[in-house]
N, C-alpha and C. Protein backbone atom coordinates (compact mmCIF):
# COMPACT_ATOMS: atom_id res chain seq x y z
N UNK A 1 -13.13 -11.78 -6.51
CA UNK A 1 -12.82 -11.78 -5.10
C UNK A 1 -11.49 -12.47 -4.81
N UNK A 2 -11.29 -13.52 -5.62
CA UNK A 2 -9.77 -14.51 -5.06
C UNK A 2 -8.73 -13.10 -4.99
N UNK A 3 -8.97 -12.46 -6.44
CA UNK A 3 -7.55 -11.22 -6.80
C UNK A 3 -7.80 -10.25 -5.04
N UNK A 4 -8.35 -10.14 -5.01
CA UNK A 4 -8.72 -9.46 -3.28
C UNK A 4 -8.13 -9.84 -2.18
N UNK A 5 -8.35 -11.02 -2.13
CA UNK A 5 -7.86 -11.96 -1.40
C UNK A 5 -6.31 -12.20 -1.40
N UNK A 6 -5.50 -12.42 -2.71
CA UNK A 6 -4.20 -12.45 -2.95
C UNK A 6 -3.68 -11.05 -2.85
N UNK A 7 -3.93 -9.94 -3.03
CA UNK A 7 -3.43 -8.99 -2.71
C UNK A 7 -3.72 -8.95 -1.00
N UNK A 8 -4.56 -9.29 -0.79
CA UNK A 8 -4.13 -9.21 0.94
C UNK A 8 -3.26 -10.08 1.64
N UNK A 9 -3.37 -11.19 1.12
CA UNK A 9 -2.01 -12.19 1.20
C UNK A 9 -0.96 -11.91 1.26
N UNK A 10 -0.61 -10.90 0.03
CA UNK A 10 1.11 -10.73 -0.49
C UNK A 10 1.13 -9.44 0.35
N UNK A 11 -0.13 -8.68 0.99
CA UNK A 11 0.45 -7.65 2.14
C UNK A 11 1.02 -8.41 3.16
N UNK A 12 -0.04 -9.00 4.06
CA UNK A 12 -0.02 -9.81 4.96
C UNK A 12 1.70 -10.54 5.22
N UNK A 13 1.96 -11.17 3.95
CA UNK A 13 3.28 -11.96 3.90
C UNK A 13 4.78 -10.84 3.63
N UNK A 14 4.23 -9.57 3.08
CA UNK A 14 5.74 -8.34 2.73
C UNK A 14 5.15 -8.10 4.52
N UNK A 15 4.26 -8.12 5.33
CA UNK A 15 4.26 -7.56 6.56
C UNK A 15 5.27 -8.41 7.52
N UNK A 16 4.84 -9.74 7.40
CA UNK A 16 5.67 -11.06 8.31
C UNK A 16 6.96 -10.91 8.01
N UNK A 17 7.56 -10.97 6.48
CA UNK A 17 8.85 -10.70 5.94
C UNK A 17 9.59 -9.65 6.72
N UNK A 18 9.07 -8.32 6.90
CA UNK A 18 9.31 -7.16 7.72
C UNK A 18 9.98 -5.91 6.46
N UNK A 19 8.88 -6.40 5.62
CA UNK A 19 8.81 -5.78 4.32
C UNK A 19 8.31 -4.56 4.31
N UNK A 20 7.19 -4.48 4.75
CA UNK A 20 6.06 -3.81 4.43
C UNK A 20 6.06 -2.16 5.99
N UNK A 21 5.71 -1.44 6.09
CA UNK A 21 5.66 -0.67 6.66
C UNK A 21 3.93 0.21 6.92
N UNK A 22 3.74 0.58 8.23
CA UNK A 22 2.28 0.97 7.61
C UNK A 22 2.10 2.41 8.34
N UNK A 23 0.92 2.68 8.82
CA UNK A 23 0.46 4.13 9.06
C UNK A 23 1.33 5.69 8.09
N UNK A 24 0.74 6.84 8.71
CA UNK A 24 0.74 7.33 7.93
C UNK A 24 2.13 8.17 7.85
N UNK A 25 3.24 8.42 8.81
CA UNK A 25 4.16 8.67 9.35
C UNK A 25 5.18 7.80 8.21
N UNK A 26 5.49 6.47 9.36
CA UNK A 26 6.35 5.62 8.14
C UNK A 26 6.25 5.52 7.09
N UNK A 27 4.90 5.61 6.29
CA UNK A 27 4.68 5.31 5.27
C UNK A 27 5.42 6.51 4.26
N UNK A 28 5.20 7.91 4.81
CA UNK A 28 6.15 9.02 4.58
C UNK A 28 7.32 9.28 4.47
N UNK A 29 7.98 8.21 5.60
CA UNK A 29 9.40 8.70 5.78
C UNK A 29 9.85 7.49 4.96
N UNK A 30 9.67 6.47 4.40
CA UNK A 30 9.65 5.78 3.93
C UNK A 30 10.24 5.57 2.06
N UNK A 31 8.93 6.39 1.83
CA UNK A 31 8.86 6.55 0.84
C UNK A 31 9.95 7.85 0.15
N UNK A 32 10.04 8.88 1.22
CA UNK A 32 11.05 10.18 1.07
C UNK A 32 12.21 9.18 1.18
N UNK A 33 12.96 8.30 1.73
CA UNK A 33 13.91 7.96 1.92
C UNK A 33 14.71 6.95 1.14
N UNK A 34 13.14 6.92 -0.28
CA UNK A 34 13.49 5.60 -1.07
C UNK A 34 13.50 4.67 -1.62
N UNK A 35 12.93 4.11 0.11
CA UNK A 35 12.48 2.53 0.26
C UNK A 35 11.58 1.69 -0.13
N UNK A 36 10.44 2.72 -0.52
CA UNK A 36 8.95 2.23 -0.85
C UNK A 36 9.15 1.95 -1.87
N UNK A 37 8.76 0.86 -2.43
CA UNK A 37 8.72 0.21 -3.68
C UNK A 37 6.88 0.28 -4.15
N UNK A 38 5.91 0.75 -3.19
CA UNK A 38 4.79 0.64 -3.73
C UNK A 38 3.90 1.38 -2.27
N UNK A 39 2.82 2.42 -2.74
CA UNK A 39 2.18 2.75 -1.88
C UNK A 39 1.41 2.40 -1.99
N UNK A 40 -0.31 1.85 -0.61
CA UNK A 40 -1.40 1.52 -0.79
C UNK A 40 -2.48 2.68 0.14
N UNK A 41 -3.02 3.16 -0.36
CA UNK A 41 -3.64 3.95 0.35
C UNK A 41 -5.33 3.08 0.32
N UNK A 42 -5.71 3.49 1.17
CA UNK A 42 -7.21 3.07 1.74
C UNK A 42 -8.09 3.88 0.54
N UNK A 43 -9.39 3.18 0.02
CA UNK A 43 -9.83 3.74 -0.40
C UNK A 43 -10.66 4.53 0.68
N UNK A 44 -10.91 4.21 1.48
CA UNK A 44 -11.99 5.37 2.17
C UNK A 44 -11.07 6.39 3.19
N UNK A 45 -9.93 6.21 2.82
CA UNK A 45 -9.08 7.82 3.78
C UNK A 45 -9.30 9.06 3.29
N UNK A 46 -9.08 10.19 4.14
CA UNK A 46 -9.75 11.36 3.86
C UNK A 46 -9.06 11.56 2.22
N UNK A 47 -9.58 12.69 1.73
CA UNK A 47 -9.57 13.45 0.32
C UNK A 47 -7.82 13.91 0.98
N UNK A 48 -7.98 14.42 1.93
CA UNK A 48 -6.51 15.31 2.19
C UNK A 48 -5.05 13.95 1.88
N UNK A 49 -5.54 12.98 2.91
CA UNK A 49 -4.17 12.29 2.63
C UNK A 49 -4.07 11.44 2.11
N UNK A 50 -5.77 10.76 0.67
CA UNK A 50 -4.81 10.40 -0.50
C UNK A 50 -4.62 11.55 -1.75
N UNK A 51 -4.88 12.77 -1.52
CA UNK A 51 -4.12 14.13 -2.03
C UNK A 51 -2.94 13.91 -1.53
N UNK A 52 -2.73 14.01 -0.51
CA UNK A 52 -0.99 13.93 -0.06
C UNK A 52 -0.12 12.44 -0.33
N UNK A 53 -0.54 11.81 -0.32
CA UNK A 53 0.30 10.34 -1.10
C UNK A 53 0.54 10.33 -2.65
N UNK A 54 -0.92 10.64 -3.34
CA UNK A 54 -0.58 10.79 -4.69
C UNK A 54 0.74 12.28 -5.12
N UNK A 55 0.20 13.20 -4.38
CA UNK A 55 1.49 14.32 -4.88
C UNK A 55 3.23 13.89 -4.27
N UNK A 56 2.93 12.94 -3.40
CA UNK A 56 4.49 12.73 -2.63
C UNK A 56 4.48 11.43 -3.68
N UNK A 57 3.96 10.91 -3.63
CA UNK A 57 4.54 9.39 -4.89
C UNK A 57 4.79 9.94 -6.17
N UNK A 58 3.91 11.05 -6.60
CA UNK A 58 4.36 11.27 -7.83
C UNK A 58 5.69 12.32 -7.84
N UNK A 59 5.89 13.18 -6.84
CA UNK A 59 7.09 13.68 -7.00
C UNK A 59 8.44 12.52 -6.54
N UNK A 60 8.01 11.57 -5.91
CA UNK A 60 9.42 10.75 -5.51
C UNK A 60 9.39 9.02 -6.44
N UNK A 61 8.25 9.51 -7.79
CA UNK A 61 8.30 8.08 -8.17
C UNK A 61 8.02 7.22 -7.66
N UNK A 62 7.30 6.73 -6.86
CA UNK A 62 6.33 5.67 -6.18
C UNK A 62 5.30 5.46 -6.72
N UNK A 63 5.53 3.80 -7.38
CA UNK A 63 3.72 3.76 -7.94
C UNK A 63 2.63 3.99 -6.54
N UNK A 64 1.45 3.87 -6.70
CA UNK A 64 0.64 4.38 -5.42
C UNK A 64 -0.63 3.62 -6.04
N UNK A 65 -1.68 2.91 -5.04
CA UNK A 65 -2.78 2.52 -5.45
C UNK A 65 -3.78 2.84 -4.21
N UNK A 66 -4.84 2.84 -4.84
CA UNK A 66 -6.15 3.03 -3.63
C UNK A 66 -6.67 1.97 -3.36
N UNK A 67 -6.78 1.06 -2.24
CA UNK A 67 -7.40 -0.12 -2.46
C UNK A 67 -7.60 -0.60 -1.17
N UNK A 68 -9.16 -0.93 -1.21
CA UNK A 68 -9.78 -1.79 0.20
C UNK A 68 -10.03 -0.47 0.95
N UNK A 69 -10.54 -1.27 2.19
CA UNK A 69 -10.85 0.25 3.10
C UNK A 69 -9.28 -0.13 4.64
N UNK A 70 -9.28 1.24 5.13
CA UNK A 70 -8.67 1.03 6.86
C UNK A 70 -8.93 -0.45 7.42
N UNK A 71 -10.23 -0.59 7.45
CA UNK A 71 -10.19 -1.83 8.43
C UNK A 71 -9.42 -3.11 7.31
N UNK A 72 -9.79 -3.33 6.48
CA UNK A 72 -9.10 -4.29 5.98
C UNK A 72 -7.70 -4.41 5.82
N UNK A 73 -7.68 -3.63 5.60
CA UNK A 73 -5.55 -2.82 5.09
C UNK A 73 -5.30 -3.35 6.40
N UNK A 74 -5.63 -2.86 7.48
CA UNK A 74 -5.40 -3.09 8.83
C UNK A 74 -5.25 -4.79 9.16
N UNK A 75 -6.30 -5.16 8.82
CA UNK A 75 -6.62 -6.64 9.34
C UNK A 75 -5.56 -7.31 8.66
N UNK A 76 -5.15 -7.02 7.00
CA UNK A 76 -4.10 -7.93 6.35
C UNK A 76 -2.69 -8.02 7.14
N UNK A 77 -2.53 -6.67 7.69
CA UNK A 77 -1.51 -6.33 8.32
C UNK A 77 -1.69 -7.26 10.00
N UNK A 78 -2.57 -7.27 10.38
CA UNK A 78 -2.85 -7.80 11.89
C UNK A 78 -2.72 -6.58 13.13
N UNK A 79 -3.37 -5.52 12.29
CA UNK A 79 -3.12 -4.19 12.80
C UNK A 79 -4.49 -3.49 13.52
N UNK A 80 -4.51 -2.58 13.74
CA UNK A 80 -6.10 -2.07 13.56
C UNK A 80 -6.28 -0.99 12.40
N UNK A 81 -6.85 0.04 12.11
CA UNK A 81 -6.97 0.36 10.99
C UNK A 81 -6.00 1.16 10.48
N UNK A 82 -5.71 0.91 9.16
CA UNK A 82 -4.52 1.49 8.51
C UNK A 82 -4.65 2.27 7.53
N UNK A 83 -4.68 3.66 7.07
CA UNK A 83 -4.97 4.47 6.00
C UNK A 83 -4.19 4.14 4.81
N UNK A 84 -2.62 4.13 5.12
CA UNK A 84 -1.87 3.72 4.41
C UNK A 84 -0.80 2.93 4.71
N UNK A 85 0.01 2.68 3.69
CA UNK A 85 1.16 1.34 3.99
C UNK A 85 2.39 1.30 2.99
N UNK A 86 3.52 1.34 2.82
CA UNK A 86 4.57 0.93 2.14
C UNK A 86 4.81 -0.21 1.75
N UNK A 87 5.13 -1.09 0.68
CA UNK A 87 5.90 -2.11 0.55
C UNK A 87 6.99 -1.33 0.20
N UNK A 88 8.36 -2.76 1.17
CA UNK A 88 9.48 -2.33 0.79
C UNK A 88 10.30 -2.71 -0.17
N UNK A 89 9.15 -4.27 -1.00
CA UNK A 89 10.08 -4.98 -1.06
C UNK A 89 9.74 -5.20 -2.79
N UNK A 90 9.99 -5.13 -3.48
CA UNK A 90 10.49 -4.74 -5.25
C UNK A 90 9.29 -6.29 -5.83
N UNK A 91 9.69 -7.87 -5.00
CA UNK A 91 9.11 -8.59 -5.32
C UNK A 91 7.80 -8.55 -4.77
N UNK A 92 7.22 -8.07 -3.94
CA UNK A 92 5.87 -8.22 -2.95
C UNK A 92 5.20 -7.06 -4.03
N UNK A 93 5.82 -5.88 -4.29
CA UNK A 93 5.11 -4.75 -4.59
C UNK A 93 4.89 -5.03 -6.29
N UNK A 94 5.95 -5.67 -7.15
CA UNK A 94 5.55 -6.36 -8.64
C UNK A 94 4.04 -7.16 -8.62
N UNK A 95 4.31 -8.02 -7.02
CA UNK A 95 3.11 -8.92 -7.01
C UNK A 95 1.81 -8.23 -6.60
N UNK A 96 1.53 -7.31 -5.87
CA UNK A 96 0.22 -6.92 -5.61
C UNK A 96 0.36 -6.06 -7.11
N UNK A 97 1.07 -4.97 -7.44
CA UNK A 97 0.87 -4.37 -8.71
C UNK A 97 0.06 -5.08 -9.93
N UNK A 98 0.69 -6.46 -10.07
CA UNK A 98 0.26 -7.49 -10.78
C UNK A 98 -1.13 -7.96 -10.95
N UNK A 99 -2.07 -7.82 -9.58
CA UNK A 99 -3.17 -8.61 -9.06
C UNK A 99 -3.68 -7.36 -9.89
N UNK A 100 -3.44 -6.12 -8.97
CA UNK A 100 -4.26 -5.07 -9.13
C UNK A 100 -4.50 -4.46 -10.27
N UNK A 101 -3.66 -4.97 -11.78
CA UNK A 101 -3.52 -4.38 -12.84
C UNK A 101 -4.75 -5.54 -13.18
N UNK A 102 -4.46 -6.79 -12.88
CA UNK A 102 -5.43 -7.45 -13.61
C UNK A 102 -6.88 -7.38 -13.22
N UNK A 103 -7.17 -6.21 -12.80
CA UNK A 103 -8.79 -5.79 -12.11
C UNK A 103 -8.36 -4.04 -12.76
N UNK A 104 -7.17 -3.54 -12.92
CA UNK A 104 -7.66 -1.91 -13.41
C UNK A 104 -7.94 -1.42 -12.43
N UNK A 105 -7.43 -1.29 -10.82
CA UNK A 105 -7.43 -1.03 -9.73
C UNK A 105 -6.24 0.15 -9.72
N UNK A 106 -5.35 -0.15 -10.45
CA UNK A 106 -3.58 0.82 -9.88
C UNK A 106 -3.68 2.07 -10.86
N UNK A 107 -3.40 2.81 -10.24
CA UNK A 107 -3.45 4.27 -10.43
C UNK A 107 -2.56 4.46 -11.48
């Protein structure tokens, strides 16, 4: 649970930074444009749009992970519910990558 916890942290903190980017729009234009250093998709979002994150990360090179549900993604953020989210930032997105490898969570 702590690794849970710290990955919602290091969202929470790439969010305050003005790192992080969320819903499902930005998270798109985002990532087409570059910037995304790491996608998080909800585990409970529809079949269609983490089909559509995994085929857009893998054609533009974006690692991509499934993890937590909307409401939480949301809450780390101080949002309401969030399907998906961008990090922008190379050090925030090493660090959740990091948590999430050490659970076998990242895609």
């Amino acid at each position: 649970m702590a690794n849970r916890d710290k990955v919602l942290s290091l969202i929470g903190l790439a969010m305050k930074a003005g790192r992080c980017t969320s819903g499902e729009t930005m998270t798109e234009n985002e990532t087409k444009l570059g910037r995304a250093r790491l996608v998080i998709v909800a585990s409970d979002a529809s079949d269609n749009t983490k089909k559509k994150f995994r085929d857009m990360c893998e054609f533009y090179k974006v690692p991509i992970c499934f993890y937590g549900d909307k409401d939480t993604l949301g809450h780390a953020m101080g949002k309401e519910f969030r399907a998906s989210l961008a990090i922008l930032d190379k050090g925030f997105a090493d660090g959740i990558r990091k948590e999430l490898k050490n659970r076998e969570d990242i895609a």
